[in-house]
N, C-alpha and C. Protein backbone atom coordinates (compact mmCIF):
# COMPACT_ATOMS: atom_id res chain seq x y z
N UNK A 1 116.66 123.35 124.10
CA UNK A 1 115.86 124.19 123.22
C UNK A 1 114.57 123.47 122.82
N UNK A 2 114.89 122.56 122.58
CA UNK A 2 113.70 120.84 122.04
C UNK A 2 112.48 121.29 123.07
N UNK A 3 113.22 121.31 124.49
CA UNK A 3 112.03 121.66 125.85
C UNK A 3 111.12 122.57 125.78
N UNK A 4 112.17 123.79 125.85
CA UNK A 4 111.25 124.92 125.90
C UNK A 4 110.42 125.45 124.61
N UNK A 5 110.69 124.96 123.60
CA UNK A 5 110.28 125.13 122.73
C UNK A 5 108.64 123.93 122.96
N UNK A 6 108.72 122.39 122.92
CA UNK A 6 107.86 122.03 123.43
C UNK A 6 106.83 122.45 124.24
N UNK A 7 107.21 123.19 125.56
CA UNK A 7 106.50 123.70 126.49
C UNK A 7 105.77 125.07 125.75
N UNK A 8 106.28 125.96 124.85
CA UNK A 8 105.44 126.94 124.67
C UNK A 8 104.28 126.41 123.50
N UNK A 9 104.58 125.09 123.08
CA UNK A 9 103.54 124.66 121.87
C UNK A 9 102.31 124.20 123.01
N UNK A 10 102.77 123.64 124.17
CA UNK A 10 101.96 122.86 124.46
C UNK A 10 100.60 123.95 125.38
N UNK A 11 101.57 125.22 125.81
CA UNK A 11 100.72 126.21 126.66
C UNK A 11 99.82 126.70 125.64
N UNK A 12 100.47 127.63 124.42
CA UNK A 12 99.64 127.55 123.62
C UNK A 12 98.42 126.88 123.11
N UNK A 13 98.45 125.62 122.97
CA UNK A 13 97.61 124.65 122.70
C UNK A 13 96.31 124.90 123.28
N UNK A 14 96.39 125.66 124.56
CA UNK A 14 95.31 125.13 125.31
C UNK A 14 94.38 126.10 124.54
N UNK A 15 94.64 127.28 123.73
CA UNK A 15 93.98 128.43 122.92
C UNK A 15 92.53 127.37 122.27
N UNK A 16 92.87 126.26 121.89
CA UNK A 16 92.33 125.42 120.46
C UNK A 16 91.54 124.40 121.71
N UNK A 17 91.78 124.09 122.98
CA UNK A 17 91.22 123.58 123.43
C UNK A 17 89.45 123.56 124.25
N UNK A 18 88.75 122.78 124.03
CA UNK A 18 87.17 122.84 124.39
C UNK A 18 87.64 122.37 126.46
N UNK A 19 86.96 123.45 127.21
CA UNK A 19 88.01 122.88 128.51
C UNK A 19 86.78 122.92 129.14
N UNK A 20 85.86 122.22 130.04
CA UNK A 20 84.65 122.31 131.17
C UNK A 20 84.36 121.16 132.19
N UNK A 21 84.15 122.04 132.96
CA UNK A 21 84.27 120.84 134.13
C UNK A 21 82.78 120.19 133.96
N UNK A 22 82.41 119.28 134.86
CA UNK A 22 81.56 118.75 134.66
C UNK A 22 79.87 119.42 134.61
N UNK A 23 80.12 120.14 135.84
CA UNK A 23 78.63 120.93 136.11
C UNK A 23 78.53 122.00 134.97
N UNK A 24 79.56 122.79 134.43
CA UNK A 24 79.16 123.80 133.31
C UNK A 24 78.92 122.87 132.49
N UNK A 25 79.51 121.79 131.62
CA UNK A 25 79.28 121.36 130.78
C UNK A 25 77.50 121.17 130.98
N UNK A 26 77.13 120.71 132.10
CA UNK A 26 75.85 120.44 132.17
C UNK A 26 74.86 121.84 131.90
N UNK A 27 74.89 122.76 132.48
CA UNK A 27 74.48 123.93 132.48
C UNK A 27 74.52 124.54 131.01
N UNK A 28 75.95 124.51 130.66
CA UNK A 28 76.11 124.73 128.77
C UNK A 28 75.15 124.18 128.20
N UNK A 29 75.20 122.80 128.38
CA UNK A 29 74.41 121.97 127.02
C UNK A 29 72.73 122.65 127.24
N UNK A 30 72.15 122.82 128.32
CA UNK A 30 70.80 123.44 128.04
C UNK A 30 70.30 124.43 127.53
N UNK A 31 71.78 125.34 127.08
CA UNK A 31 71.61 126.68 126.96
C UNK A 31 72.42 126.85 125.18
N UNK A 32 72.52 128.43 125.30
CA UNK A 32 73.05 128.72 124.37
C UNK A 32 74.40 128.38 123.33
N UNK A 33 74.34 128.48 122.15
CA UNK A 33 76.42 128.46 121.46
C UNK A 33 77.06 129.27 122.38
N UNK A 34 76.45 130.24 122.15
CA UNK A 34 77.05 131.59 122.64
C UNK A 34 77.68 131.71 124.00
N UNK A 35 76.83 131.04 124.81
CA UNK A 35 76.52 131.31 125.93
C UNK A 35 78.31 129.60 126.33
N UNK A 36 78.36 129.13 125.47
CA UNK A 36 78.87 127.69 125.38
C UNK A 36 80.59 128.14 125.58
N UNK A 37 80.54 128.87 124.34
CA UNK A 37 81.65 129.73 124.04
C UNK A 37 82.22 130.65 124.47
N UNK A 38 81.15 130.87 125.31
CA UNK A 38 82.17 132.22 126.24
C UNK A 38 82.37 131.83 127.62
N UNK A 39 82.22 130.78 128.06
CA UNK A 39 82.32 129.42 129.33
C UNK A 39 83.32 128.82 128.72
N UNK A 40 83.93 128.65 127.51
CA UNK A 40 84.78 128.20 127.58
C UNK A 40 86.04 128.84 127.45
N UNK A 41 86.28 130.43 126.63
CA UNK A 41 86.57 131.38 126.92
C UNK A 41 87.05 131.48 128.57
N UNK A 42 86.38 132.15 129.05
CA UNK A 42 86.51 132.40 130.31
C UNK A 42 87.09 131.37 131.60
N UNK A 43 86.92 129.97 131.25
CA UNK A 43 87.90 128.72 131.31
C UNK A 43 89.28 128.47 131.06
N UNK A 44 89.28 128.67 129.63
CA UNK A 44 91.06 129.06 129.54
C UNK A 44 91.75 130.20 129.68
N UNK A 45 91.06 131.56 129.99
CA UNK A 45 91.78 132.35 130.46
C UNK A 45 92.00 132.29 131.58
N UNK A 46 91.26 131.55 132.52
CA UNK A 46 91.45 131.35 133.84
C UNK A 46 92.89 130.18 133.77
N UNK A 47 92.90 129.54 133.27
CA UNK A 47 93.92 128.01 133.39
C UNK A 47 94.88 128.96 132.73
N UNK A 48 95.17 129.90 132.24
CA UNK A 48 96.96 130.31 132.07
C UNK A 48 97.16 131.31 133.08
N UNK A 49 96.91 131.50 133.87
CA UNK A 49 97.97 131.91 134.86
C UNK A 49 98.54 131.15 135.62
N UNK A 50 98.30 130.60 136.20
CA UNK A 50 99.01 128.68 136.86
C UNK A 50 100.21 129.37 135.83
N UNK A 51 100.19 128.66 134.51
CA UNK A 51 100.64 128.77 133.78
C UNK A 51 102.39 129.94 133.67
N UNK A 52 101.71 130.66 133.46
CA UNK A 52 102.55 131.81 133.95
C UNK A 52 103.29 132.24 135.13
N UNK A 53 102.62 131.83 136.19
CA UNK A 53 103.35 132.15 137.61
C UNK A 53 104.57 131.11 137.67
N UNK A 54 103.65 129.76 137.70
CA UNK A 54 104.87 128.65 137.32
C UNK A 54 106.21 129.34 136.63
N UNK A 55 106.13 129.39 135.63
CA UNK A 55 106.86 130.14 134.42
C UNK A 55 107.94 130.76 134.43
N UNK A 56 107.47 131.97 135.54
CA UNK A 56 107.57 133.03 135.43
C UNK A 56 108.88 132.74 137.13
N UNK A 57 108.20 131.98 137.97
CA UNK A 57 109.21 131.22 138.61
C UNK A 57 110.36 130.64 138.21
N UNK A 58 110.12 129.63 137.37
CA UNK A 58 111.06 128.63 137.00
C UNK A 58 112.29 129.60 136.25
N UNK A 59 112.09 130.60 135.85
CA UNK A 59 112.56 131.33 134.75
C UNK A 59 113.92 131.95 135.90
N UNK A 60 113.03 132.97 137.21
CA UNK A 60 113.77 132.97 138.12
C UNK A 60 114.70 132.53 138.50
N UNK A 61 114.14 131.03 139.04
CA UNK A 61 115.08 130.09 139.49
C UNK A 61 116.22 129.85 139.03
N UNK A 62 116.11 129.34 137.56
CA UNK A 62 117.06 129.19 136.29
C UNK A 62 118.30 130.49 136.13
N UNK A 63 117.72 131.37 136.39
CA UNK A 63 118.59 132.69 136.02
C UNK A 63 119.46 132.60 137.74
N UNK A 64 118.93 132.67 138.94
CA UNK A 64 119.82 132.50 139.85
C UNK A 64 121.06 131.51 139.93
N UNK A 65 120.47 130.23 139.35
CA UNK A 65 121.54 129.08 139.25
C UNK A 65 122.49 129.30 138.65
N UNK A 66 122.59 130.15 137.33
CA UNK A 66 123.11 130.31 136.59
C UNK A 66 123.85 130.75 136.99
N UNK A 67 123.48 132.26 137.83
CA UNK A 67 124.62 133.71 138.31
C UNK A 67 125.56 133.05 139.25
N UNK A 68 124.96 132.21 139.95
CA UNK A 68 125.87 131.37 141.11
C UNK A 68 126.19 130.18 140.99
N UNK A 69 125.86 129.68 139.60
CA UNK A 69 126.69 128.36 139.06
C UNK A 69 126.21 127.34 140.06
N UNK A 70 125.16 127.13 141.17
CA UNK A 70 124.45 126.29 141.63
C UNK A 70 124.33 124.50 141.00
């Protein structure tokens, strides 16, 4: 429970996180807040699906093992 509970703090997390690769960061800083903030926006909505598919697998997996005691 300790785990999964861990794991949803940590996916979450990424909500609060500033995320840019190197070249936007460069491109950001010449430009707008606005313009800063919605690059980074559009950054972490991109990085949770990984997220989810993973997930959304493992979840699978877990539930088969189970039915067949694997």
């Amino acid at each position: 429970m300790k785990k999964i509970l861990s794991l949803i703090l940590f996916i979450l997390s990424f909500q609060f996180m500033n995320a840019q690769c190197a070249m936007c960061k460069a491109v950001v800083e010449s430009g707008e807040v606005s313009q800063a903030e919605g690059l980074n926006s559009g950054i972490l909505y991109l990085m949770v699906f990984p997220y989810i598919l993973v997930g959304t697998l493992l979840y699978f997996i877990i539930k088969y093992r189970r039915k067949f005691k694997i």
